[in-house]
PDB file of N, CA and C in Angstrom:
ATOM      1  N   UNK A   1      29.184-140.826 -56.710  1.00  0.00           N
ATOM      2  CA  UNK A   1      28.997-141.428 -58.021  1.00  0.00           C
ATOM      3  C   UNK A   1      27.955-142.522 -57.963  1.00  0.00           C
ATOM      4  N   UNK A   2      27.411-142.655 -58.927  1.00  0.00           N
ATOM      5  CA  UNK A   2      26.495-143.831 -59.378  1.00  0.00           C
ATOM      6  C   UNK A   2      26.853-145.190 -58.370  1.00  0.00           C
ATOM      7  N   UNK A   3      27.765-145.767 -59.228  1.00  0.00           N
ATOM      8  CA  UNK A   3      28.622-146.419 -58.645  1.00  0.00           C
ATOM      9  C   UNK A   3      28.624-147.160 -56.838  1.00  0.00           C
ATOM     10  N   UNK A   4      29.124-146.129 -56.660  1.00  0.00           N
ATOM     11  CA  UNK A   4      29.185-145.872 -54.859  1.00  0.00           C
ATOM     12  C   UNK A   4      28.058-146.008 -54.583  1.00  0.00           C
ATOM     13  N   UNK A   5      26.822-145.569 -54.795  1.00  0.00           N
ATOM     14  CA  UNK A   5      25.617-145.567 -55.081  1.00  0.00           C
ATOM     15  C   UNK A   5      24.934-147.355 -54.549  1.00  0.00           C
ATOM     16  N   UNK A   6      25.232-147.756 -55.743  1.00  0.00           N
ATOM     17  CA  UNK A   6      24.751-149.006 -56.231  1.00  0.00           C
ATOM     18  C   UNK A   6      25.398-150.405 -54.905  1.00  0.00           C
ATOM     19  N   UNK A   7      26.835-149.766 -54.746  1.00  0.00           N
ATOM     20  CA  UNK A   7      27.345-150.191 -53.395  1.00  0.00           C
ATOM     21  C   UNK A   7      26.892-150.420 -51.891  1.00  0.00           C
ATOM     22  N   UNK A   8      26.046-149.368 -51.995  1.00  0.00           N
ATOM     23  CA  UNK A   8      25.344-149.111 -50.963  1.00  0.00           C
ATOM     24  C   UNK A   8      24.447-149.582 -50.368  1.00  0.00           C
ATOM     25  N   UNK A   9      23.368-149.905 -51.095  1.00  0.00           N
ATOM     26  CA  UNK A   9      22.359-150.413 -51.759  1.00  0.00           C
ATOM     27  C   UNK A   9      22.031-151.552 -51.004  1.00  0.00           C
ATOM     28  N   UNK A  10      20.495-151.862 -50.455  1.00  0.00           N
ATOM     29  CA  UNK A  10      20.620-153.168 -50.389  1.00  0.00           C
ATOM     30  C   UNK A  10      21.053-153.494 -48.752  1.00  0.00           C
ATOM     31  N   UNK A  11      21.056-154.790 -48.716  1.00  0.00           N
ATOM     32  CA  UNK A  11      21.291-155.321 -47.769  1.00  0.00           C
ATOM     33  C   UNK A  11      22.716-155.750 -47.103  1.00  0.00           C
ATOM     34  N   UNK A  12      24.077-154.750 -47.897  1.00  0.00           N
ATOM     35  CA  UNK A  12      25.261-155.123 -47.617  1.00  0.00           C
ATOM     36  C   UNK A  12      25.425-155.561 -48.695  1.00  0.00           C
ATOM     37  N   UNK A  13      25.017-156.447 -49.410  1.00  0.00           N
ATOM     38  CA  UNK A  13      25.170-157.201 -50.641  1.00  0.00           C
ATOM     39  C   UNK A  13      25.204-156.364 -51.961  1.00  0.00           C
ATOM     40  N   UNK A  14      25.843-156.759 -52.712  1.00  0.00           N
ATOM     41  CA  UNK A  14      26.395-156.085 -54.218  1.00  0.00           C
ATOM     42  C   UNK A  14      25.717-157.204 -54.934  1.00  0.00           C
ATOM     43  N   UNK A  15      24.503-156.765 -55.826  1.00  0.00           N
ATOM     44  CA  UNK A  15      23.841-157.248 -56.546  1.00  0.00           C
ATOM     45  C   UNK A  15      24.492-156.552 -58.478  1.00  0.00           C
ATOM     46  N   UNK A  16      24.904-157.893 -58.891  1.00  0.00           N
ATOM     47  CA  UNK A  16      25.898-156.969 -60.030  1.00  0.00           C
ATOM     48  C   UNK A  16      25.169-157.884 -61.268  1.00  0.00           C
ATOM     49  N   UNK A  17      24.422-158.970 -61.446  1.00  0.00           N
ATOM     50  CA  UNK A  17      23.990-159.449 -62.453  1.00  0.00           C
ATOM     51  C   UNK A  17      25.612-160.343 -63.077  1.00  0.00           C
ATOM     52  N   UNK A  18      24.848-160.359 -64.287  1.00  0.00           N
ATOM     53  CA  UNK A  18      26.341-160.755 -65.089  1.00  0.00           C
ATOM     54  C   UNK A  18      26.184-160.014 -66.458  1.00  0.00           C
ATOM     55  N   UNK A  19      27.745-159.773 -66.751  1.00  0.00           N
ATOM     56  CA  UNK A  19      27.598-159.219 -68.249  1.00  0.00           C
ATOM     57  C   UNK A  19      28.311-160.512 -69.110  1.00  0.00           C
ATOM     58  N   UNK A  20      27.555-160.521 -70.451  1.00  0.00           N
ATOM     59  CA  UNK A  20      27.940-161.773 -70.899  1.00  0.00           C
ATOM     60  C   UNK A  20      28.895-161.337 -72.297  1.00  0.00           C
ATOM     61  N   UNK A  21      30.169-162.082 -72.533  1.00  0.00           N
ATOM     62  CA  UNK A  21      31.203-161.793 -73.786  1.00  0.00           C
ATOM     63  C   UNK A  21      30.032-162.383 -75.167  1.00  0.00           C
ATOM     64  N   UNK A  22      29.876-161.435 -76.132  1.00  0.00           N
ATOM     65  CA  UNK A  22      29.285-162.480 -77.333  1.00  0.00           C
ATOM     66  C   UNK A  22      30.466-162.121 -78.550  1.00  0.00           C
ATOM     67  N   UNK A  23      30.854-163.749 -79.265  1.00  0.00           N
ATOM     68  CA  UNK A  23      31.960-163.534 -79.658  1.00  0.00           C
ATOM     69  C   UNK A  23      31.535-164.080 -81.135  1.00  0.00           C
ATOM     70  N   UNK A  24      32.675-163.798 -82.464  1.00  0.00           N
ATOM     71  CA  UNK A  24      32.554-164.516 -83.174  1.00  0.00           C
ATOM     72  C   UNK A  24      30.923-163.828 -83.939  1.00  0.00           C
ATOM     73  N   UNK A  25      30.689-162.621 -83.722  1.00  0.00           N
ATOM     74  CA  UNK A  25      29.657-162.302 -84.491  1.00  0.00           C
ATOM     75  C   UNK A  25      29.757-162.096 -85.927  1.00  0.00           C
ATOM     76  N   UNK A  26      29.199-162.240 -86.852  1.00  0.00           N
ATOM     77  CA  UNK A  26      28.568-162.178 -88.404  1.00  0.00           C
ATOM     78  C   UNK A  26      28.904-160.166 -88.544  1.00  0.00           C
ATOM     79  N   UNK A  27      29.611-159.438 -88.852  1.00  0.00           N
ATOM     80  CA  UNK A  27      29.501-158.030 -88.720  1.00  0.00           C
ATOM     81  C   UNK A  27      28.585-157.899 -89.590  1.00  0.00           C
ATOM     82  N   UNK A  28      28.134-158.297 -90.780  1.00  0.00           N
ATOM     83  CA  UNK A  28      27.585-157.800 -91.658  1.00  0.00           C
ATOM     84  C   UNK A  28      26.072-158.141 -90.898  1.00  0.00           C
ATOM     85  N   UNK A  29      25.823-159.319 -90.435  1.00  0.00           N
ATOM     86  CA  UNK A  29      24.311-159.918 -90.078  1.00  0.00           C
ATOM     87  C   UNK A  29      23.976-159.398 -88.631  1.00  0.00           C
ATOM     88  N   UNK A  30      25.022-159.485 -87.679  1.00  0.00           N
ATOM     89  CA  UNK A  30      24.771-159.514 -86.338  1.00  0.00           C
ATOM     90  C   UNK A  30      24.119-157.716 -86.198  1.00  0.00           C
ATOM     91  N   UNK A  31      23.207-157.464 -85.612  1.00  0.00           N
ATOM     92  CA  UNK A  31      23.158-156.347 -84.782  1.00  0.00           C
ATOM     93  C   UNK A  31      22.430-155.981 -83.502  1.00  0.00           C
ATOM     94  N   UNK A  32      22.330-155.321 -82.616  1.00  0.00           N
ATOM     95  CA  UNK A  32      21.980-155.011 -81.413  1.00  0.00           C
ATOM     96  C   UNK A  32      20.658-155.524 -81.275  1.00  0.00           C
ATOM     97  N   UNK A  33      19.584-155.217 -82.160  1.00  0.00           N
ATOM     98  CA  UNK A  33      17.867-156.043 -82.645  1.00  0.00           C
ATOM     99  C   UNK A  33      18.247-157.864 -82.014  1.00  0.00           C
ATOM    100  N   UNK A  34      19.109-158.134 -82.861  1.00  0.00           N
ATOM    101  CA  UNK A  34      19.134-159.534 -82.947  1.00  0.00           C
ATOM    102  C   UNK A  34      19.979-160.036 -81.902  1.00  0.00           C
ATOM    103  N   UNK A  35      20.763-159.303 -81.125  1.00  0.00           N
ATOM    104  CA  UNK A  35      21.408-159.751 -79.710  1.00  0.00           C
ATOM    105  C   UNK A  35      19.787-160.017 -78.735  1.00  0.00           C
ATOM    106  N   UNK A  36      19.542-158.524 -78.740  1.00  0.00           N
ATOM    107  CA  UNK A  36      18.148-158.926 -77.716  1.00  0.00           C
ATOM    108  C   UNK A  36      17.341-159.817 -78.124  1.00  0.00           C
ATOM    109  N   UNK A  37      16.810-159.768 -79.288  1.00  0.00           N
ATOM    110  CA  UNK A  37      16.109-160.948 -79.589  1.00  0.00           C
ATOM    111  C   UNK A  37      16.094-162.389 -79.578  1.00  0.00           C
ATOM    112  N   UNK A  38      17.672-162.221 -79.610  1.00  0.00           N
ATOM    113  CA  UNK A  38      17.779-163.685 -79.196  1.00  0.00           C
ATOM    114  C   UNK A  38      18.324-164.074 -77.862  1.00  0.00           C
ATOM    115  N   UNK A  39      18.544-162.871 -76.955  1.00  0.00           N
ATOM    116  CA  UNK A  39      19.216-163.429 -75.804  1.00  0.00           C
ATOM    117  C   UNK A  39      18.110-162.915 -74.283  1.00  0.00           C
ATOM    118  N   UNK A  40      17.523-162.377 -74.730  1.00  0.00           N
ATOM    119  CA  UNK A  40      15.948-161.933 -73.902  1.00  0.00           C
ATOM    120  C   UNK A  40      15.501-163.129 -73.506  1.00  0.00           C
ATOM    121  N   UNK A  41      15.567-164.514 -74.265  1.00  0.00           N
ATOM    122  CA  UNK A  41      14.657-165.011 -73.963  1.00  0.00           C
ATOM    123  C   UNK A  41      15.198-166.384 -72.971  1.00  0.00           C
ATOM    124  N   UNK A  42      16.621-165.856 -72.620  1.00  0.00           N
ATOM    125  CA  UNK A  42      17.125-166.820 -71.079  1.00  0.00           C
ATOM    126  C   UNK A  42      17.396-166.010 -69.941  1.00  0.00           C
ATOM    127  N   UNK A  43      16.355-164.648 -69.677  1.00  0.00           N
ATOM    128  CA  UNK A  43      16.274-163.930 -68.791  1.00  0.00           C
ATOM    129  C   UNK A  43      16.208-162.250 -69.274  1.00  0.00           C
ATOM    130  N   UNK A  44      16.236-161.432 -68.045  1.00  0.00           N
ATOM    131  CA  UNK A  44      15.832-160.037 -67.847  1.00  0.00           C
ATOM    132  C   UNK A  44      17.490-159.208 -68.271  1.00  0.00           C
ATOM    133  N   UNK A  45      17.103-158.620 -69.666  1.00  0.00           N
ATOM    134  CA  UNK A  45      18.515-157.981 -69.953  1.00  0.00           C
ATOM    135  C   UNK A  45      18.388-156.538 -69.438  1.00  0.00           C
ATOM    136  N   UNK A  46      19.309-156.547 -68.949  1.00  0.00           N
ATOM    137  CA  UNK A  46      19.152-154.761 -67.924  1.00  0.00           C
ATOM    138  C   UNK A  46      19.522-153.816 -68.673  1.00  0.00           C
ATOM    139  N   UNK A  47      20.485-153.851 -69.979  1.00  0.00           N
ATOM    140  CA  UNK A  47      20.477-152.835 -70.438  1.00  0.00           C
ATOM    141  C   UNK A  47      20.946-153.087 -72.150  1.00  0.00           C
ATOM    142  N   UNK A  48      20.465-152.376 -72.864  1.00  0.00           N
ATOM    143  CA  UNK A  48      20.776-152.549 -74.481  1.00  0.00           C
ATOM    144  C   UNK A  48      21.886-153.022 -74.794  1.00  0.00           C
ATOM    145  N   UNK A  49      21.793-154.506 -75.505  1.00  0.00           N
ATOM    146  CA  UNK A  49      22.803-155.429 -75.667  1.00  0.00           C
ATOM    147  C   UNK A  49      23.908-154.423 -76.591  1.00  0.00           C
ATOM    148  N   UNK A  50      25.189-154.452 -76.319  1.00  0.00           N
ATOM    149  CA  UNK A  50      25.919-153.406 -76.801  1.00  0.00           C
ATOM    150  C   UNK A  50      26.785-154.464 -78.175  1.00  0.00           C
ATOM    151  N   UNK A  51      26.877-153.853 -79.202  1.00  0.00           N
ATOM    152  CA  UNK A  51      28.173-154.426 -79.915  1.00  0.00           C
ATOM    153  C   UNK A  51      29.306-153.467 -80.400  1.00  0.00           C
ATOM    154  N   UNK A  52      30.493-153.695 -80.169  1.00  0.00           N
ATOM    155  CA  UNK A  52      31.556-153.324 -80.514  1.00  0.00           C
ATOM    156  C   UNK A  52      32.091-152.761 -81.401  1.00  0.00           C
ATOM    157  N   UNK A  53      32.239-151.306 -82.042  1.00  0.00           N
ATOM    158  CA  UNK A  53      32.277-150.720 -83.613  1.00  0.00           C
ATOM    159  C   UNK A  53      33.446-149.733 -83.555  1.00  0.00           C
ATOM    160  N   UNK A  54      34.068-150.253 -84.872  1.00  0.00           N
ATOM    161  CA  UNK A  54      35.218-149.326 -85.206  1.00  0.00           C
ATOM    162  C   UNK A  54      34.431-147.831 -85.296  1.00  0.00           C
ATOM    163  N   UNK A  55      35.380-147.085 -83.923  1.00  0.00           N
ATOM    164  CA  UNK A  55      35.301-145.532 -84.248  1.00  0.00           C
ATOM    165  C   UNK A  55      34.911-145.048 -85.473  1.00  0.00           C
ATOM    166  N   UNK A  56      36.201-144.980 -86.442  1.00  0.00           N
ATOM    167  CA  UNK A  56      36.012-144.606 -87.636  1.00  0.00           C
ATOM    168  C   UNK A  56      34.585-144.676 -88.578  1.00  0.00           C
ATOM    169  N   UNK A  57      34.715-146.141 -88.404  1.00  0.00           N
ATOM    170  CA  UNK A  57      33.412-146.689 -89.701  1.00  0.00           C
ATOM    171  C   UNK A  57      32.177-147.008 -89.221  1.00  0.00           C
ATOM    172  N   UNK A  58      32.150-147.319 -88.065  1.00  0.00           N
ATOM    173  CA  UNK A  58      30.837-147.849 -86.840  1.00  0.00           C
ATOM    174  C   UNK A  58      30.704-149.315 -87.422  1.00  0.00           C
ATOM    175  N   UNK A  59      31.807-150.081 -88.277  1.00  0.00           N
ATOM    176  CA  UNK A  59      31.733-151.289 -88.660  1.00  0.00           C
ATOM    177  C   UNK A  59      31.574-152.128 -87.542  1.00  0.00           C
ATOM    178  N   UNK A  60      31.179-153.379 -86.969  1.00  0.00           N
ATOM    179  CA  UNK A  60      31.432-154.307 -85.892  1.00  0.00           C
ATOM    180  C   UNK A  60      32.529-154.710 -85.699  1.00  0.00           C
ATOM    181  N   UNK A  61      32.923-155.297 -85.072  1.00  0.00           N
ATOM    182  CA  UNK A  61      34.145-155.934 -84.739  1.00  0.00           C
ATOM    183  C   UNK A  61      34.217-157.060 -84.392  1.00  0.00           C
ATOM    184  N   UNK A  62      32.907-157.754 -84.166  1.00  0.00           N
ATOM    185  CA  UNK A  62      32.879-158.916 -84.141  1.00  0.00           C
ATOM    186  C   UNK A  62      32.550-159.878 -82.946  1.00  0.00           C
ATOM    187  N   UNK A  63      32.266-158.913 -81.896  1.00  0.00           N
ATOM    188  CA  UNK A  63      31.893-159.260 -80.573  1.00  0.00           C
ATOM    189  C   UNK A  63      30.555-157.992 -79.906  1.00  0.00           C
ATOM    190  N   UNK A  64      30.394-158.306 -78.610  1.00  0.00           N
ATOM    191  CA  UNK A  64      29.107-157.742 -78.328  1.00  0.00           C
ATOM    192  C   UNK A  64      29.349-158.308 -76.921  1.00  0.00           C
ATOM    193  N   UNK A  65      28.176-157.298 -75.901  1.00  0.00           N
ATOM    194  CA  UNK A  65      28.074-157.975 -74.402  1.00  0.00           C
ATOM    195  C   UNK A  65      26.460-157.951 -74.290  1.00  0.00           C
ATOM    196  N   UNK A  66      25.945-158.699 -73.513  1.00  0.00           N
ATOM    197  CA  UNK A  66      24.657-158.835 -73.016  1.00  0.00           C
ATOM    198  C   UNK A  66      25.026-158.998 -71.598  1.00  0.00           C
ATOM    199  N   UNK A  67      23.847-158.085 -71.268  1.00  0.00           N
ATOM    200  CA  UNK A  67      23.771-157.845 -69.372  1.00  0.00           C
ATOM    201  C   UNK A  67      22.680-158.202 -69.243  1.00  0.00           C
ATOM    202  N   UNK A  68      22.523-159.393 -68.127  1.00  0.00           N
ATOM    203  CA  UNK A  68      21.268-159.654 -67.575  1.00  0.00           C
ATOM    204  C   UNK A  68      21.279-159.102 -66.107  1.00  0.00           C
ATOM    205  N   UNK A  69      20.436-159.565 -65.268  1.00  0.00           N
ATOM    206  CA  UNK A  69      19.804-159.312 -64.018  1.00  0.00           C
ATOM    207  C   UNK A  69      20.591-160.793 -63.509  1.00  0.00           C
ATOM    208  N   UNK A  70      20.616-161.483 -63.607  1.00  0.00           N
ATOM    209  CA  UNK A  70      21.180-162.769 -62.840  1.00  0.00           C
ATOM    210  C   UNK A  70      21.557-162.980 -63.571  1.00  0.00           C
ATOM    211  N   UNK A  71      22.938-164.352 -62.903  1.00  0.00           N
ATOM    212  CA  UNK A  71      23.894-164.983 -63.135  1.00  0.00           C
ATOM    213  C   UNK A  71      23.183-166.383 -63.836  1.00  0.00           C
ATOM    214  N   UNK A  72      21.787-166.627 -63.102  1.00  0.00           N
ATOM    215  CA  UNK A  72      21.211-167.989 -63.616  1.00  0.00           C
ATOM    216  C   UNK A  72      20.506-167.675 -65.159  1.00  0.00           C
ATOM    217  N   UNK A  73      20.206-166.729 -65.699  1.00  0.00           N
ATOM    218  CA  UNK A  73      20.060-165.907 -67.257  1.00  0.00           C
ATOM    219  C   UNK A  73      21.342-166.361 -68.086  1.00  0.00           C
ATOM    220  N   UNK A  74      22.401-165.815 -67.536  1.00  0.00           N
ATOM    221  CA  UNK A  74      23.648-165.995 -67.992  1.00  0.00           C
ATOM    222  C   UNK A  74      24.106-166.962 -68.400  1.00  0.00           C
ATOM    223  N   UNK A  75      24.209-167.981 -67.331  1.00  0.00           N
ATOM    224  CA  UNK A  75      24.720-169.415 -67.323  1.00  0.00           C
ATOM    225  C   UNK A  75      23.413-170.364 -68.269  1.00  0.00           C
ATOM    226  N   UNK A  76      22.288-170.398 -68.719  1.00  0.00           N
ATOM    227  CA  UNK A  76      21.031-170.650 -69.305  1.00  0.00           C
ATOM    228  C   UNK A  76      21.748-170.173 -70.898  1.00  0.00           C
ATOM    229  N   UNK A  77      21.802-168.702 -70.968  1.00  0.00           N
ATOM    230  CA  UNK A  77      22.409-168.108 -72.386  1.00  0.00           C
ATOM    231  C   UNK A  77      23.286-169.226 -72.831  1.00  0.00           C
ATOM    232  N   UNK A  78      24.904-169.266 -71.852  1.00  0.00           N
ATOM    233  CA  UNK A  78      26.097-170.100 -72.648  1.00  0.00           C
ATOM    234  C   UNK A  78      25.168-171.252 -72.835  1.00  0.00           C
ATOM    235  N   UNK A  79      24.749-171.817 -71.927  1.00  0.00           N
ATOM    236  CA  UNK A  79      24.143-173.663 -71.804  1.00  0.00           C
ATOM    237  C   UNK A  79      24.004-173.431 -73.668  1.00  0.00           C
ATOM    238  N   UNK A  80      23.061-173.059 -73.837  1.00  0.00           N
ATOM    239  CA  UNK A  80      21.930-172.928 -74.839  1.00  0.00           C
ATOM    240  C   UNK A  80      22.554-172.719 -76.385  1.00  0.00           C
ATOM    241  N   UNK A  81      23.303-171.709 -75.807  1.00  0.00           N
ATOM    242  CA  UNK A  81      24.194-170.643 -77.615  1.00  0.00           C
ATOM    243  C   UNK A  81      25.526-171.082 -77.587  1.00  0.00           C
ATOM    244  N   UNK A  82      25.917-171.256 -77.084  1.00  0.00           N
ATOM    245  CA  UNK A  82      27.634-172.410 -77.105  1.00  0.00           C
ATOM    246  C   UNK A  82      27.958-172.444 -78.363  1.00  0.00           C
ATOM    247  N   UNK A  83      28.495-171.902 -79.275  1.00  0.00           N
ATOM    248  CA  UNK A  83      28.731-172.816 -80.723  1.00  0.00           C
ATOM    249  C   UNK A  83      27.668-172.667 -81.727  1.00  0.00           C
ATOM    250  N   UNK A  84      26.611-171.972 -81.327  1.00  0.00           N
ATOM    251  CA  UNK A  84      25.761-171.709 -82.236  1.00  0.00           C
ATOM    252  C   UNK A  84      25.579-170.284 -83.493  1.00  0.00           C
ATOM    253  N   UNK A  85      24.929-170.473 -84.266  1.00  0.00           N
ATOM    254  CA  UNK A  85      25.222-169.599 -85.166  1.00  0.00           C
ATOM    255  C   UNK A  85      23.884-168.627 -85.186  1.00  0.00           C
ATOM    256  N   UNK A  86      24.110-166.993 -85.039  1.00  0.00           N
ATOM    257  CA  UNK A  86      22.977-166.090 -85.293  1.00  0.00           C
ATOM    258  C   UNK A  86      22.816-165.912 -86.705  1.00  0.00           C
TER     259      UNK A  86
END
């Protein structure tokens, strides 16, 4: 598997980035455009900021994750967006 894969990898070391919780989103305002756009710019996002949607309706739910490449992206993101409003 992939996975096992990625384990492997490298120098012994498990290089995993961080995935970041985004909470408290706007469903009607927030969408995937405006995750990256605004979270691109405290590091290298590895893969399309995802948000959370009812099966049924593909409505939001009100949260979302962003994956960067490092932990120092990550920790830069909270510093920065803490309490702030998209």
């Amino acid at each position: 598997s992939k996975s096992s894969l990625d384990k492997k990898s490298g120098s012994g070391s498990l290089d995993v980035g961080a995935n970041l919780f985004i909470g408290n989103l706007d469903p009607a305002d927030v969408d995937e455009k405006l995750l990256y756009d605004t979270f691109s710019a405290f590091g290298t996002i590895i893969r399309p900021p995802k948000i959370m949607r009812d099966d049924m309706t593909n409505q939001s739910k009100g949260f979302g994750f962003v994956s960067y490449d490092a932990f120092e992206a990550s920790d830069l993101a909270i510093e920065c967006m803490h309490n702030q409003y998209l």
